[in-house]
PDB file of N, CA and C in Angstrom:
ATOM      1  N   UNK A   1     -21.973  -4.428  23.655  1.00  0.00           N
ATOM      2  CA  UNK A   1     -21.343  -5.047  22.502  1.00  0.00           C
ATOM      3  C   UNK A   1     -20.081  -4.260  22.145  1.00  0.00           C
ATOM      4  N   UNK A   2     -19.131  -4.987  22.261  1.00  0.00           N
ATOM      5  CA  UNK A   2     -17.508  -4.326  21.756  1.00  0.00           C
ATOM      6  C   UNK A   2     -17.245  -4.214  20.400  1.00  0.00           C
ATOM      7  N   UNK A   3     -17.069  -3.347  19.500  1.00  0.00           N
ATOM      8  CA  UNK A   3     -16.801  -2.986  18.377  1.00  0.00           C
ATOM      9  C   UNK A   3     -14.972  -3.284  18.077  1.00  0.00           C
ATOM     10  N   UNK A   4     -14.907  -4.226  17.193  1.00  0.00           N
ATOM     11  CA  UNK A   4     -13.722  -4.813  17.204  1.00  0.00           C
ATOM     12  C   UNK A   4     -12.751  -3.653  16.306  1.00  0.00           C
ATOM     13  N   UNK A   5     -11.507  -3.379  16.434  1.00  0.00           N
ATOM     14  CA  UNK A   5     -10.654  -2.489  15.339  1.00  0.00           C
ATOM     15  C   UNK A   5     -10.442  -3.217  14.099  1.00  0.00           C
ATOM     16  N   UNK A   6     -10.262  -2.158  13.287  1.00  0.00           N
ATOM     17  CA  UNK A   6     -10.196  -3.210  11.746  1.00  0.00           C
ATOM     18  C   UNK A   6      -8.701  -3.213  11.496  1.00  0.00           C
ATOM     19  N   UNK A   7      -8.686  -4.308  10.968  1.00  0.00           N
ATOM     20  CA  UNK A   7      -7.640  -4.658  10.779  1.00  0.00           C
ATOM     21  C   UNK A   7      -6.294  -4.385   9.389  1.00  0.00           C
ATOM     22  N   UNK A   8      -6.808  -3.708   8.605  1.00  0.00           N
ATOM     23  CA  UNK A   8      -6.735  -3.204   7.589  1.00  0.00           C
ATOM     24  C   UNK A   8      -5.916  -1.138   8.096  1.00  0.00           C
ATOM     25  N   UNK A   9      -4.875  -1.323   7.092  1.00  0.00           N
ATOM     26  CA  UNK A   9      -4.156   0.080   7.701  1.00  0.00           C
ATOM     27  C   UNK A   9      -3.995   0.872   6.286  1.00  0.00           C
ATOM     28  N   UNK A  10      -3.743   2.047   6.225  1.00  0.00           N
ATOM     29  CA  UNK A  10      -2.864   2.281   5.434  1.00  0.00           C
ATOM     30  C   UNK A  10      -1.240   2.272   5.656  1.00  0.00           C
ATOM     31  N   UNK A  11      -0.690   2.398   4.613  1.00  0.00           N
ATOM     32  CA  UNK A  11       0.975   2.137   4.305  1.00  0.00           C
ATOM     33  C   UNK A  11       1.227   3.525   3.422  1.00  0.00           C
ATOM     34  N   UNK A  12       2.659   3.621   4.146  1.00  0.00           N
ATOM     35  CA  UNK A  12       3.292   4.631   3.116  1.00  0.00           C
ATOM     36  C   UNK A  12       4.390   4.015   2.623  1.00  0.00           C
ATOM     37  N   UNK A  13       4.477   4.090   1.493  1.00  0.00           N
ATOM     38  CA  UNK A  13       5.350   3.527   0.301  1.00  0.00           C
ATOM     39  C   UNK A  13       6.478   4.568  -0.881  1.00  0.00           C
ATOM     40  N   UNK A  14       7.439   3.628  -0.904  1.00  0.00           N
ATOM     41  CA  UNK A  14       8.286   4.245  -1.297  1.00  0.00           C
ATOM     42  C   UNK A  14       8.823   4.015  -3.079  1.00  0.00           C
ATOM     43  N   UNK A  15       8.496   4.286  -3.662  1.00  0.00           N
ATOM     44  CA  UNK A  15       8.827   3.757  -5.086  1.00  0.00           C
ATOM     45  C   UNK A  15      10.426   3.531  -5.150  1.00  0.00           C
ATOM     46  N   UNK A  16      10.629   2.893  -5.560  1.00  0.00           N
ATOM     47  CA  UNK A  16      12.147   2.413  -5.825  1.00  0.00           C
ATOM     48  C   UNK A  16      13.112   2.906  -7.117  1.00  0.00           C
ATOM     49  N   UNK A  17      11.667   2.650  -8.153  1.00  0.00           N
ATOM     50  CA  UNK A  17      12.299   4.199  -9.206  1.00  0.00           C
ATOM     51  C   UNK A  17      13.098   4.993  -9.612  1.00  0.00           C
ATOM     52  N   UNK A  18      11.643   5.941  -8.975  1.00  0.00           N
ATOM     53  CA  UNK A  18      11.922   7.478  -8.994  1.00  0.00           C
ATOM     54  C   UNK A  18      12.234   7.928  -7.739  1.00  0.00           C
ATOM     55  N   UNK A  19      11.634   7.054  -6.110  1.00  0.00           N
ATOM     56  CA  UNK A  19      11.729   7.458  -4.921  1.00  0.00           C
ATOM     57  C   UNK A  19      10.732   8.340  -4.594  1.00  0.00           C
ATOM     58  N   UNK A  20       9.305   8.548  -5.592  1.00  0.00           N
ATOM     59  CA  UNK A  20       8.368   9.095  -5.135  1.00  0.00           C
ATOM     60  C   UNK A  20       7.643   8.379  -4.014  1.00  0.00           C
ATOM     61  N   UNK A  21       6.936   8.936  -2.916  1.00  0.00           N
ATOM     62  CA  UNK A  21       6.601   8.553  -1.551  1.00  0.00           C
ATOM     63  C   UNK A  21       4.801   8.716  -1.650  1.00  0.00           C
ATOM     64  N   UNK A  22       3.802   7.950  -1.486  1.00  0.00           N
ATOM     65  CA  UNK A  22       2.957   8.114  -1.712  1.00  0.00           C
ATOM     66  C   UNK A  22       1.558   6.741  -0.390  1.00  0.00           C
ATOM     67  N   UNK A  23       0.679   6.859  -0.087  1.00  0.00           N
ATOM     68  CA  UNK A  23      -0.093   6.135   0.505  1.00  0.00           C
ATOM     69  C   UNK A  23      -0.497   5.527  -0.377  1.00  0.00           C
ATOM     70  N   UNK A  24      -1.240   4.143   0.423  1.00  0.00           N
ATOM     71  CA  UNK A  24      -1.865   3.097   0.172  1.00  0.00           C
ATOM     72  C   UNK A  24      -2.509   2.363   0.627  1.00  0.00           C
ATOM     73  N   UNK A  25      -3.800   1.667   0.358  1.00  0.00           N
ATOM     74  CA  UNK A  25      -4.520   0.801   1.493  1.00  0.00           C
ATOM     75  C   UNK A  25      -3.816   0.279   1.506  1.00  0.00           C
ATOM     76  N   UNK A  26      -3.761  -1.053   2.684  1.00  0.00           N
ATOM     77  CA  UNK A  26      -3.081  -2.162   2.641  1.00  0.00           C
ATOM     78  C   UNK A  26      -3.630  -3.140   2.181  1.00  0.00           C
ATOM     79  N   UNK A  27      -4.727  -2.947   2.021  1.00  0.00           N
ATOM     80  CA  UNK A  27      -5.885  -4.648   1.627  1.00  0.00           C
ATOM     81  C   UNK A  27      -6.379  -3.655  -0.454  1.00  0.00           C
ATOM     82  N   UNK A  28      -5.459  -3.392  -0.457  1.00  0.00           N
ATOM     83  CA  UNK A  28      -5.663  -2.928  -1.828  1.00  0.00           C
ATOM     84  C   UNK A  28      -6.394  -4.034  -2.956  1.00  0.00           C
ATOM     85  N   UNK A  29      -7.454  -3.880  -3.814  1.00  0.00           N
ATOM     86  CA  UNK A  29      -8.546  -4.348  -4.591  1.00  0.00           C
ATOM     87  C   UNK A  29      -7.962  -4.815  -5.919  1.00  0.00           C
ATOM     88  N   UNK A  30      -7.090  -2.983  -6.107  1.00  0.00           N
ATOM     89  CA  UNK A  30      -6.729  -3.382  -7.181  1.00  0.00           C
ATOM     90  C   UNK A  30      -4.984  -2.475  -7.370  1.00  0.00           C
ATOM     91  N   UNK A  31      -4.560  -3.011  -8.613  1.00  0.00           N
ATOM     92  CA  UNK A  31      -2.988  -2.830  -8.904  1.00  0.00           C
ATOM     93  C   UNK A  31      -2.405  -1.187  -8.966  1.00  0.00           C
ATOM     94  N   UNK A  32      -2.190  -0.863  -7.613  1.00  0.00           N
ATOM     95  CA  UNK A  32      -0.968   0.484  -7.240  1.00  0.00           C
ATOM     96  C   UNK A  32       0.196   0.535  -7.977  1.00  0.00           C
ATOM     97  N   UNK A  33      -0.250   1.761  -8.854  1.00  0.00           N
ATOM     98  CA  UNK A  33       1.414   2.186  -9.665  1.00  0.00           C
ATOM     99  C   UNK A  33       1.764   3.189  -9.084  1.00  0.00           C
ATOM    100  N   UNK A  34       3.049   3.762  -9.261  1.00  0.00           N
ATOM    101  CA  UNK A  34       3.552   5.294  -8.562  1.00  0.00           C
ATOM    102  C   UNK A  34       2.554   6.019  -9.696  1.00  0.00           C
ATOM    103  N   UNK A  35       2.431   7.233  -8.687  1.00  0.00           N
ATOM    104  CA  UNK A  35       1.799   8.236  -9.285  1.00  0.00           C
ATOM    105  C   UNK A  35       2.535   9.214 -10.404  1.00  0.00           C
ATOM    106  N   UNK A  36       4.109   8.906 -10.611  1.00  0.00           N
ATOM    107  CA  UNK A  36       5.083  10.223 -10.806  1.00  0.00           C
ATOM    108  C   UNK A  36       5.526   8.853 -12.262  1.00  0.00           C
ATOM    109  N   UNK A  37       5.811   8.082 -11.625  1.00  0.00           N
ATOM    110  CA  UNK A  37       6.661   6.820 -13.137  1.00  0.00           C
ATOM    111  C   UNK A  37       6.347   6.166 -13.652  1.00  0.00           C
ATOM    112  N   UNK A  38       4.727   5.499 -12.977  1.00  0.00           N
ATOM    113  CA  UNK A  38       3.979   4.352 -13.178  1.00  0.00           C
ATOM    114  C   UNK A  38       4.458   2.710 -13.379  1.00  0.00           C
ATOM    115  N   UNK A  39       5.685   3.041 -12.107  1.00  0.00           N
ATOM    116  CA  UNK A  39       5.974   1.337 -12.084  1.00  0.00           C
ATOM    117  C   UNK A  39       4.419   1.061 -10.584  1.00  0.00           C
ATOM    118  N   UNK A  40       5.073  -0.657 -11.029  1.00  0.00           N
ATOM    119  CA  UNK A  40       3.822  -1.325 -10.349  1.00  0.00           C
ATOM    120  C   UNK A  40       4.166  -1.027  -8.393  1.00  0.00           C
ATOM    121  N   UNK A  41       3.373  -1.048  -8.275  1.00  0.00           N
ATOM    122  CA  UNK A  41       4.199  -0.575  -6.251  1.00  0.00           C
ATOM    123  C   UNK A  41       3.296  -1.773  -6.112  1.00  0.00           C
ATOM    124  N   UNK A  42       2.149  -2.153  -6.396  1.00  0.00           N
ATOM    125  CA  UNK A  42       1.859  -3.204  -5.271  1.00  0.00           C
ATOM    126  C   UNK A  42       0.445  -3.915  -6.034  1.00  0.00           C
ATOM    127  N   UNK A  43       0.291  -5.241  -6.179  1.00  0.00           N
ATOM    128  CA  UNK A  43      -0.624  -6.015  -6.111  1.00  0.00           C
ATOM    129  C   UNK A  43      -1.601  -6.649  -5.934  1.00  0.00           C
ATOM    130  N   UNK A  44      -2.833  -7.295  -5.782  1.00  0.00           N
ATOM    131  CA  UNK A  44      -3.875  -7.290  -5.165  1.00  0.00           C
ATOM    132  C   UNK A  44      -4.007  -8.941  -5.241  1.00  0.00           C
ATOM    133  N   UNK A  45      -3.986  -9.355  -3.763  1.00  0.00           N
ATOM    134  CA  UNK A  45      -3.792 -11.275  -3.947  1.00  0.00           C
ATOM    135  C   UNK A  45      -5.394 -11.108  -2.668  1.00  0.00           C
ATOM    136  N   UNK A  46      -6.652 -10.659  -2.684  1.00  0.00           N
ATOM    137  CA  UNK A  46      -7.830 -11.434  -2.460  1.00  0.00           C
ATOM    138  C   UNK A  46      -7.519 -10.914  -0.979  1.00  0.00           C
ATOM    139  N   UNK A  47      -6.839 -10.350  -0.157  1.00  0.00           N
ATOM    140  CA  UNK A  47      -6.466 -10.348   1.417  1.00  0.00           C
ATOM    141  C   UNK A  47      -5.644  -9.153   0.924  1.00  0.00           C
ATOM    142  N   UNK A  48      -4.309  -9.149   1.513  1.00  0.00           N
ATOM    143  CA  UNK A  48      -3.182  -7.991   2.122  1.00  0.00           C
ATOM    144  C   UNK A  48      -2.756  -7.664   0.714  1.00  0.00           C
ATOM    145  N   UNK A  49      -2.529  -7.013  -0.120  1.00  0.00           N
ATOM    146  CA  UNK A  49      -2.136  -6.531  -1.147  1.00  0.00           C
ATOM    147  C   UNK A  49      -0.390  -7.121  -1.271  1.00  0.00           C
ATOM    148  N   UNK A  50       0.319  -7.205  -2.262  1.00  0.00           N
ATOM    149  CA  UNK A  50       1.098  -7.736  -2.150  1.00  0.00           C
ATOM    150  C   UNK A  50       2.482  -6.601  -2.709  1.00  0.00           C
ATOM    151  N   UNK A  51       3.372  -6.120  -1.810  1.00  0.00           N
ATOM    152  CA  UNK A  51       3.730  -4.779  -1.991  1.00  0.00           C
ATOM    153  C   UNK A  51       5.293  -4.921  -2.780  1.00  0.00           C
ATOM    154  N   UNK A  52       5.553  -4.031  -3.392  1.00  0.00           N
ATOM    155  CA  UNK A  52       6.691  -4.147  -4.347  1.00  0.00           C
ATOM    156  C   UNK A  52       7.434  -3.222  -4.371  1.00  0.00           C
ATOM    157  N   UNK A  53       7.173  -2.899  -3.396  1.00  0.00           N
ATOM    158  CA  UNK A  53       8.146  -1.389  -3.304  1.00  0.00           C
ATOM    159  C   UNK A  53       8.324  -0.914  -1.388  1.00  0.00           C
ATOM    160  N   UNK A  54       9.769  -0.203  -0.609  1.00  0.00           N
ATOM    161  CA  UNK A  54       9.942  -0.090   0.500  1.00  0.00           C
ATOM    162  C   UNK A  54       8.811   0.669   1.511  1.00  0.00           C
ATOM    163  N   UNK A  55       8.506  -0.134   2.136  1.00  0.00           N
ATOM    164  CA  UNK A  55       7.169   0.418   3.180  1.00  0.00           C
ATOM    165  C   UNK A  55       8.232   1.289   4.160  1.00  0.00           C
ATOM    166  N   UNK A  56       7.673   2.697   4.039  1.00  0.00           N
ATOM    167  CA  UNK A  56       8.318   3.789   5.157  1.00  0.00           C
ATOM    168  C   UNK A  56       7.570   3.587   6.388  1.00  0.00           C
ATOM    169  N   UNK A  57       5.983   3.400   6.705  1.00  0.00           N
ATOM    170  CA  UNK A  57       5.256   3.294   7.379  1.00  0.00           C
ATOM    171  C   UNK A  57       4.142   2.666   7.520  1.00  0.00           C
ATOM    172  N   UNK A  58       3.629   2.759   8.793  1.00  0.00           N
ATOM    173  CA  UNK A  58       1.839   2.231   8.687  1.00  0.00           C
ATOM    174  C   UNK A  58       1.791   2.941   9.305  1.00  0.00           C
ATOM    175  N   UNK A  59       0.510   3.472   9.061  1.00  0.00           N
ATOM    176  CA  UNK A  59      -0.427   4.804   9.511  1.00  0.00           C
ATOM    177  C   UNK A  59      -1.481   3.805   9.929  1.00  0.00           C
ATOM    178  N   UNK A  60      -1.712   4.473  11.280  1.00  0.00           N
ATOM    179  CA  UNK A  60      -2.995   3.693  12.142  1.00  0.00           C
ATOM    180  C   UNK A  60      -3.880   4.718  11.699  1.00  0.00           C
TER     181      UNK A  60
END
């Protein structure tokens, strides 16, 4: 039996702000603020989180 990869990553994100840089699930639950300004970085729509701020990366 093959064990499938999940599909779900984290993201590194960039606040637009302040330009604080911080991780994130990507299938986020619930509403990501920066940690440093507390604007909103990203959303939660039931699936892929819905992101509001510049993605630097995905981290496998």
């Amino acid at each position: 039996m093959k064990i499938s990869e999940p599909s779900s990553k984290f993201i590194k994100i960039r606040c637009p702000k302040c330009k604080n840089e911080q991780i994130m699930f990507g299938k986020a639950s619930a509403t990501v603020n920066c940690l440093i300004c507390g604007k909103v970085l990203a959303e939660p729509t039931g699936g892929k989180a819905k992101v509001k701020a510049r993605v630097l990366e995905i981290l496998g």
